[in-house]
C-alpha atoms as a PDB file:
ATOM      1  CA  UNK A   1     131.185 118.919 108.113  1.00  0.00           C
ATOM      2  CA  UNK A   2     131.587 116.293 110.645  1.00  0.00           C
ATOM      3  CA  UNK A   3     127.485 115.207 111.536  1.00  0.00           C
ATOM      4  CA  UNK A   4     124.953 114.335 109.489  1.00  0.00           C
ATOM      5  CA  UNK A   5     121.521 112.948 110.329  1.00  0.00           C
ATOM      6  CA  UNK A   6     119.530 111.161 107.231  1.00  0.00           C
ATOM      7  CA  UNK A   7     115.911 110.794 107.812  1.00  0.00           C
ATOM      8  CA  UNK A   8     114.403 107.843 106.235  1.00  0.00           C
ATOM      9  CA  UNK A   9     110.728 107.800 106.308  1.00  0.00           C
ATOM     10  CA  UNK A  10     110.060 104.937 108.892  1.00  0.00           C
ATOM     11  CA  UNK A  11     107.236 105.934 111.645  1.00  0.00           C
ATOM     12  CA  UNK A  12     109.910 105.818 114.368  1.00  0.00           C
ATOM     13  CA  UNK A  13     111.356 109.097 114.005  1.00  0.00           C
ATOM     14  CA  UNK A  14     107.962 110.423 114.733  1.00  0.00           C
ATOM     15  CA  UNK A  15     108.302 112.656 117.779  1.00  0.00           C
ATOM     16  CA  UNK A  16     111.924 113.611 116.938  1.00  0.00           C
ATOM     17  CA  UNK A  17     112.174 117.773 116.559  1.00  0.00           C
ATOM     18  CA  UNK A  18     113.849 117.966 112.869  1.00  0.00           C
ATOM     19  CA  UNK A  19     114.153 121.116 113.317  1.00  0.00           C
ATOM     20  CA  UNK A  20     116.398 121.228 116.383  1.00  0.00           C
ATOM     21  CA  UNK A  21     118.820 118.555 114.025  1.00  0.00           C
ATOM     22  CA  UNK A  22     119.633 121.343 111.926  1.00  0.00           C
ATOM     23  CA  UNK A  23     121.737 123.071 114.823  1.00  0.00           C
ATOM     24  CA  UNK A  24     123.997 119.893 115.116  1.00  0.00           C
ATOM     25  CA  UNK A  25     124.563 119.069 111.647  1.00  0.00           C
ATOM     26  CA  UNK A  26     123.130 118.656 108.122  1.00  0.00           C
ATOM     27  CA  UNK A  27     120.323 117.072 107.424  1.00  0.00           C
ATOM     28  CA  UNK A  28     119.238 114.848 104.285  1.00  0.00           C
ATOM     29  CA  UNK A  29     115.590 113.828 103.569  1.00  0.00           C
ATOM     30  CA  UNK A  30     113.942 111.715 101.361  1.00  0.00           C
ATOM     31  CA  UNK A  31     111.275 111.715  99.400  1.00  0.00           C
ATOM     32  CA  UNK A  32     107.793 113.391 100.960  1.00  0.00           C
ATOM     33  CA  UNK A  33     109.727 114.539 103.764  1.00  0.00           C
ATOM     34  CA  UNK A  34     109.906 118.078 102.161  1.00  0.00           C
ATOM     35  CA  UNK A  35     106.257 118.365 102.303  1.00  0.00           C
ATOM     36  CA  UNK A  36     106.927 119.515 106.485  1.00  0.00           C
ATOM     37  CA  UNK A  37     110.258 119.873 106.326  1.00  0.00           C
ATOM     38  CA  UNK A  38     112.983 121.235 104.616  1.00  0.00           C
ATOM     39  CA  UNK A  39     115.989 119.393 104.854  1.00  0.00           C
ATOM     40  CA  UNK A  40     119.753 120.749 103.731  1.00  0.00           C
ATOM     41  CA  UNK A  41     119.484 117.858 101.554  1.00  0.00           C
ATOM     42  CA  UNK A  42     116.694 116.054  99.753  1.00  0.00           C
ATOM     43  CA  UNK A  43     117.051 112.893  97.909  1.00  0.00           C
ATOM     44  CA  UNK A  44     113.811 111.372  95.461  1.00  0.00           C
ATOM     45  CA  UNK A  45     114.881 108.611  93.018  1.00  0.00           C
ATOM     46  CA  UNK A  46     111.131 107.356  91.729  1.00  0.00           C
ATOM     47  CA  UNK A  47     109.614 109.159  88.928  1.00  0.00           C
ATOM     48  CA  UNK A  48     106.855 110.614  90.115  1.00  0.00           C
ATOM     49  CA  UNK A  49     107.203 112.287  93.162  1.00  0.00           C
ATOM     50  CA  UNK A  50     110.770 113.430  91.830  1.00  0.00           C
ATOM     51  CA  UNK A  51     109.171 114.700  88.860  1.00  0.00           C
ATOM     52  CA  UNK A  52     106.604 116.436  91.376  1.00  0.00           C
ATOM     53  CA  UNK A  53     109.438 118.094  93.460  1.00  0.00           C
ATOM     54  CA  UNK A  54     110.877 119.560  90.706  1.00  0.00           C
ATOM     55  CA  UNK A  55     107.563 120.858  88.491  1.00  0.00           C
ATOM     56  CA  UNK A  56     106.722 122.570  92.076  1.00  0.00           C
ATOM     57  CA  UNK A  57     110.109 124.581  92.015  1.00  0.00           C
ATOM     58  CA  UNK A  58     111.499 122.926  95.421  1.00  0.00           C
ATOM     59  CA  UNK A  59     114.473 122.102  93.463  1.00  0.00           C
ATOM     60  CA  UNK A  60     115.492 126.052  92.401  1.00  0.00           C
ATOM     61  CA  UNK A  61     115.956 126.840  95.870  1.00  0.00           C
ATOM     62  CA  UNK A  62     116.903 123.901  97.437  1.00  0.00           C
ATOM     63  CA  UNK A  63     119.171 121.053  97.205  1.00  0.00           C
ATOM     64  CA  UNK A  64     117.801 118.184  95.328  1.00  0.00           C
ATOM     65  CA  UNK A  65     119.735 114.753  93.960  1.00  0.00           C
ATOM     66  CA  UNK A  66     117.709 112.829  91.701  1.00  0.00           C
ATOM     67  CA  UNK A  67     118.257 110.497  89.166  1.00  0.00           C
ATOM     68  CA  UNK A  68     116.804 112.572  85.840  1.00  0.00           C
ATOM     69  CA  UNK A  69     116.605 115.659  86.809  1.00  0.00           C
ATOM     70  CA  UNK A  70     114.348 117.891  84.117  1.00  0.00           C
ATOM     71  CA  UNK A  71     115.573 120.901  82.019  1.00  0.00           C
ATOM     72  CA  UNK A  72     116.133 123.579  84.139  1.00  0.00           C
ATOM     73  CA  UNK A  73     114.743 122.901  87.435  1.00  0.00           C
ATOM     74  CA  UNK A  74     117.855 123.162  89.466  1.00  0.00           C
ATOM     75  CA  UNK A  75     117.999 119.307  90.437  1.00  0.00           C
ATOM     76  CA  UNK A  76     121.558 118.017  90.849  1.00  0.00           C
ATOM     77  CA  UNK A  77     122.052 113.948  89.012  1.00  0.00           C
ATOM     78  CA  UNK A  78     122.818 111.324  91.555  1.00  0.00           C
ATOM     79  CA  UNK A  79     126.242 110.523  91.516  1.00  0.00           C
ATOM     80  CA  UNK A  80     127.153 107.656  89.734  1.00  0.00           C
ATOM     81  CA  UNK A  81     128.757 105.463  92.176  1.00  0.00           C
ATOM     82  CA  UNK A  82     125.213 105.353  94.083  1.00  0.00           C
ATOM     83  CA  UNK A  83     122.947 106.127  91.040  1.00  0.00           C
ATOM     84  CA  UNK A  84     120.967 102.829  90.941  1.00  0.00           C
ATOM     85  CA  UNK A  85     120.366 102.973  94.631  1.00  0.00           C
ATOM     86  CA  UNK A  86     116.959 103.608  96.618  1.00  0.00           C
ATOM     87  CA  UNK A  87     116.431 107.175  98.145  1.00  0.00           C
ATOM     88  CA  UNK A  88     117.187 106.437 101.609  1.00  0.00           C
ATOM     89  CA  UNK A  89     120.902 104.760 100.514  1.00  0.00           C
ATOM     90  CA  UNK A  90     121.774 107.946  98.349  1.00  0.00           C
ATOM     91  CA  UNK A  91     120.810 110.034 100.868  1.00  0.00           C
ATOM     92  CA  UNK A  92     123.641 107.904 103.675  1.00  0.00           C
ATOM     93  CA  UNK A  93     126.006 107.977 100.404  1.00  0.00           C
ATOM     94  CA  UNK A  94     125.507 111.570  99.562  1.00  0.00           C
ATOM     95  CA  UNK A  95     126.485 112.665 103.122  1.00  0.00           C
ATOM     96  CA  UNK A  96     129.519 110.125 103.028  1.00  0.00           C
ATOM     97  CA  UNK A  97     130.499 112.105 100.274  1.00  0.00           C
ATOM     98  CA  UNK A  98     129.952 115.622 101.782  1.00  0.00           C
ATOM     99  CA  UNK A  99     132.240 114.096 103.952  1.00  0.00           C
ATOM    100  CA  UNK A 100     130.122 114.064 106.953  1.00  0.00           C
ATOM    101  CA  UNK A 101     132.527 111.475 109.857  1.00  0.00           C
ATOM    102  CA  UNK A 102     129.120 110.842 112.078  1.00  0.00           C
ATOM    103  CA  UNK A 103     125.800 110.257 110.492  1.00  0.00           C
ATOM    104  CA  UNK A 104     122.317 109.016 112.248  1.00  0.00           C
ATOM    105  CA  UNK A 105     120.277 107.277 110.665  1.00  0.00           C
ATOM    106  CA  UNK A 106     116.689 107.988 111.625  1.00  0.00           C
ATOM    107  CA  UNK A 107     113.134 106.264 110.544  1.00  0.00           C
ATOM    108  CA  UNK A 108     115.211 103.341 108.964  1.00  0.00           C
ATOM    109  CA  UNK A 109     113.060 101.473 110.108  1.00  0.00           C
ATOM    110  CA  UNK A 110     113.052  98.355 107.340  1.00  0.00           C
ATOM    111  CA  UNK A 111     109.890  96.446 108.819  1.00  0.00           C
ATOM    112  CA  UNK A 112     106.540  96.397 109.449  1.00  0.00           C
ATOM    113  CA  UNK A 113     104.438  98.520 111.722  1.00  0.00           C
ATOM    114  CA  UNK A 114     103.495  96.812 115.250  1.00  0.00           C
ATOM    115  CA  UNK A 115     100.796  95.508 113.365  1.00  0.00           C
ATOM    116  CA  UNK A 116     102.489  94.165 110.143  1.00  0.00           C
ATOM    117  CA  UNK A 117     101.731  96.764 107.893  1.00  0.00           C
ATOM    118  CA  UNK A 118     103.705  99.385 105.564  1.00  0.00           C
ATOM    119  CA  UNK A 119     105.588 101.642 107.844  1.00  0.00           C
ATOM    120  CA  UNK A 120     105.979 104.896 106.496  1.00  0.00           C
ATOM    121  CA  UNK A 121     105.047 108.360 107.862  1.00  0.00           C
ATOM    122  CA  UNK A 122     103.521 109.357 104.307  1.00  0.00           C
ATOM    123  CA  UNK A 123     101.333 106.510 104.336  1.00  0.00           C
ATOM    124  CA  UNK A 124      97.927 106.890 102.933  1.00  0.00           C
ATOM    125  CA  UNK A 125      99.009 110.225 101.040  1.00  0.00           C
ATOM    126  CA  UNK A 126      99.932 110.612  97.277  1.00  0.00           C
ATOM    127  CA  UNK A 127     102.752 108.309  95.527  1.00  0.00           C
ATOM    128  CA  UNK A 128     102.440 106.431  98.675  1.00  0.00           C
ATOM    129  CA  UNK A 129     100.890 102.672  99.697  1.00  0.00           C
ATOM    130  CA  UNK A 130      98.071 102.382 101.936  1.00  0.00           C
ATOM    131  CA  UNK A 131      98.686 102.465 105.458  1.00  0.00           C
ATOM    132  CA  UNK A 132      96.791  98.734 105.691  1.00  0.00           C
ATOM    133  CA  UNK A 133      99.014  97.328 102.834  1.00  0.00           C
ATOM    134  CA  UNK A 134     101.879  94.734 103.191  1.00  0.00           C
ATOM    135  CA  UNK A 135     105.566  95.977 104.707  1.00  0.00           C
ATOM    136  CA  UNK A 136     107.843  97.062 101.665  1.00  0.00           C
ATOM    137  CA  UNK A 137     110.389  94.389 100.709  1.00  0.00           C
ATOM    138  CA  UNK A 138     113.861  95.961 101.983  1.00  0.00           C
ATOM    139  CA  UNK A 139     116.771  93.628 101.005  1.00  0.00           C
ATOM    140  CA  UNK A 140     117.970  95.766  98.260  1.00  0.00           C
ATOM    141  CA  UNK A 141     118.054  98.561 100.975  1.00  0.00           C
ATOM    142  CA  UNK A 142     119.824  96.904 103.286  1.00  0.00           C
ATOM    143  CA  UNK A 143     122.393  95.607 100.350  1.00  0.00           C
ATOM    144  CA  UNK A 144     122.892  99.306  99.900  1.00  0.00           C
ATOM    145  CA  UNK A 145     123.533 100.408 103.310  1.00  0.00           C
ATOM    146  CA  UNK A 146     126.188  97.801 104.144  1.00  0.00           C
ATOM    147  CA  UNK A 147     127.809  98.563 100.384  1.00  0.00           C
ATOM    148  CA  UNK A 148     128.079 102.181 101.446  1.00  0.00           C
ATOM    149  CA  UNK A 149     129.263 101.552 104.834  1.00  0.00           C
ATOM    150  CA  UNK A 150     131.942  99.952 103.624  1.00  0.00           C
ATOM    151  CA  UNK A 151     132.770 102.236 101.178  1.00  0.00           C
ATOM    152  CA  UNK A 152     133.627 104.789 104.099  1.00  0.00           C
ATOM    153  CA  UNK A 153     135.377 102.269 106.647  1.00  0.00           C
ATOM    154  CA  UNK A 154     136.413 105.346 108.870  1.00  0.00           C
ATOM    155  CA  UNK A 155     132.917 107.374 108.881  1.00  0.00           C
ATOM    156  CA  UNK A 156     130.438 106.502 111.287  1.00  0.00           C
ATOM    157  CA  UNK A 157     127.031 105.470 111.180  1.00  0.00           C
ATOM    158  CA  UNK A 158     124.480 105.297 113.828  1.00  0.00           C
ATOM    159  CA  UNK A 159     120.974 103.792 113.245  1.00  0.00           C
ATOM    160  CA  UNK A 160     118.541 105.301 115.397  1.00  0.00           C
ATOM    161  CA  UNK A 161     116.351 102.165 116.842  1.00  0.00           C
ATOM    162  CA  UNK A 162     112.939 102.673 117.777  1.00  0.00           C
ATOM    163  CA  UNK A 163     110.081 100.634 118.684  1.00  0.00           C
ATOM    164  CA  UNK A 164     109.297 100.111 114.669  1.00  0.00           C
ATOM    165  CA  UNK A 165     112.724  99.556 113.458  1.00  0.00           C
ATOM    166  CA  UNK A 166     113.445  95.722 112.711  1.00  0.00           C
ATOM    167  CA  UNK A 167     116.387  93.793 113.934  1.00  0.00           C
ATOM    168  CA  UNK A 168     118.795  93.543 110.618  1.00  0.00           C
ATOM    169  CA  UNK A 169     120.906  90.498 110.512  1.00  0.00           C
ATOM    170  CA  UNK A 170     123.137  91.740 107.732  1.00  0.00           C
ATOM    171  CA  UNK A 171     123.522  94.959 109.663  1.00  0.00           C
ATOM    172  CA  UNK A 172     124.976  93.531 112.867  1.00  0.00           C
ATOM    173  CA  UNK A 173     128.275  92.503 111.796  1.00  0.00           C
ATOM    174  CA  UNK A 174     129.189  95.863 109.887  1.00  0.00           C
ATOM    175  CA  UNK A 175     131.839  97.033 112.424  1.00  0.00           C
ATOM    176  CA  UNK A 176     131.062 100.702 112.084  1.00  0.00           C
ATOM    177  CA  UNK A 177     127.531 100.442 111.915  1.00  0.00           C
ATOM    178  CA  UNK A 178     126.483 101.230 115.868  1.00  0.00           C
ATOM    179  CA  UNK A 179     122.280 100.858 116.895  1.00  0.00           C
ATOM    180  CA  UNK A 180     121.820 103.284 118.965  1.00  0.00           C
ATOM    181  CA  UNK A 181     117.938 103.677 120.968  1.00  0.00           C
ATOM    182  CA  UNK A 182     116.038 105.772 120.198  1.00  0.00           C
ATOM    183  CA  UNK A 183     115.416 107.591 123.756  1.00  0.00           C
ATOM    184  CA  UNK A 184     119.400 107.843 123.681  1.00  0.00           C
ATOM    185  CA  UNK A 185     119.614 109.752 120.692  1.00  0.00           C
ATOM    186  CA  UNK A 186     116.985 111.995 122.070  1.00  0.00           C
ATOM    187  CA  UNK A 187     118.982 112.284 125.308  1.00  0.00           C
ATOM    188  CA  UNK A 188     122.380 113.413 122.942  1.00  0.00           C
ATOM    189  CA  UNK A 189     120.543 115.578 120.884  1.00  0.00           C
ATOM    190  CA  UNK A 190     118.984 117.917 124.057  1.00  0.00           C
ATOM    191  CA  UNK A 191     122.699 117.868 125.475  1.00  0.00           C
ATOM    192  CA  UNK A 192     124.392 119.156 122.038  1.00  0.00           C
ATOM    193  CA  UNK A 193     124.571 122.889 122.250  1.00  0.00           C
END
């Protein structure tokens, strides 16, 4: 496998087909993400909606990390080298590991709406925050990212920028991290064939 696009759940990969990302590569989700979409990949590390995933038989016929998976349900244990790590992280790590050379990061966004609020596309649904509540703190996230970039020196990782996705200062000097716009990534995913 040489592409990979993770989807983290940040409103600026709104309007992006998922579907057509599945032609170019493999494709890891997090979290609610399954509830539209199936990804190759999906990663959940809190309880509950993990738990949820797997009681609901996603995980028998799809792939599924998680941290404690339950008796029987088909859920694959996060590896250890990532294990205490948020969902979107494992999910970058997990494709570094499936030994993916490109991967796109999309909806990582890491800051607040336009309006200062929590930016997530699940908002306002179950084992989610209220759309009107405060951003979600993300320096452990970003902690994460870099650790795992550097990890895999010679893979490289794209972060899909939209109009949503805050500026990252820790993120800028990680010499194979690359921002790429959003309407760019757009443009190379209608030229793929």
């Amino acid at each position: 496998m040489t592409v990979a696009f993770v989807l983290g759940n940040g409103i600026s990969r709104q309007g992006v087909d998922l579907s057509r990302l599945k032609t170019h590569g493999r494709v890891y989700g997090c979290n609610a993400v399954y509830r539209e979409f199936e990804p190759d990949v999906l990663v959940s590390t809190d309880t509950p909606i993990s738990e949820r995933i797997q009681q609901e038989g996603y995980s028998k016929s799809h792939v599924h990390y998680t941290r404690k998976p339950l008796p029987d349900s088909g859920a694959k244990k996060i590896t250890k080298e990532y294990f205490g790590f948020s969902s979107g992280p494992v999910a970058v790590g997990q494709a570094a590991q499936d030994g993916a050379r490109d991967i796109y990061l999309l909806g990582f966004d890491m800051g607040p709406t336009g309006i200062g609020r929590f930016n997530n596309v699940y908002a306002d649904t179950e084992f989610y925050r209220k759309s009107s509540g405060a951003p979600t703190y993300t320096g452990n996230w970003i902690r994460q990212l870099v650790t795992i970039m550097k990890d895999y020196p010679n893979t490289n990782f794209f972060r899909v920028v939209g109009v949503t996705t805050a500026e990252i200062r820790e993120l800028q000097t990680v010499a194979n991290l690359t921002h790429t716009p959003l309407e760019d990534f757009q443009n190379f995913v209608a030229k793929i064939r």
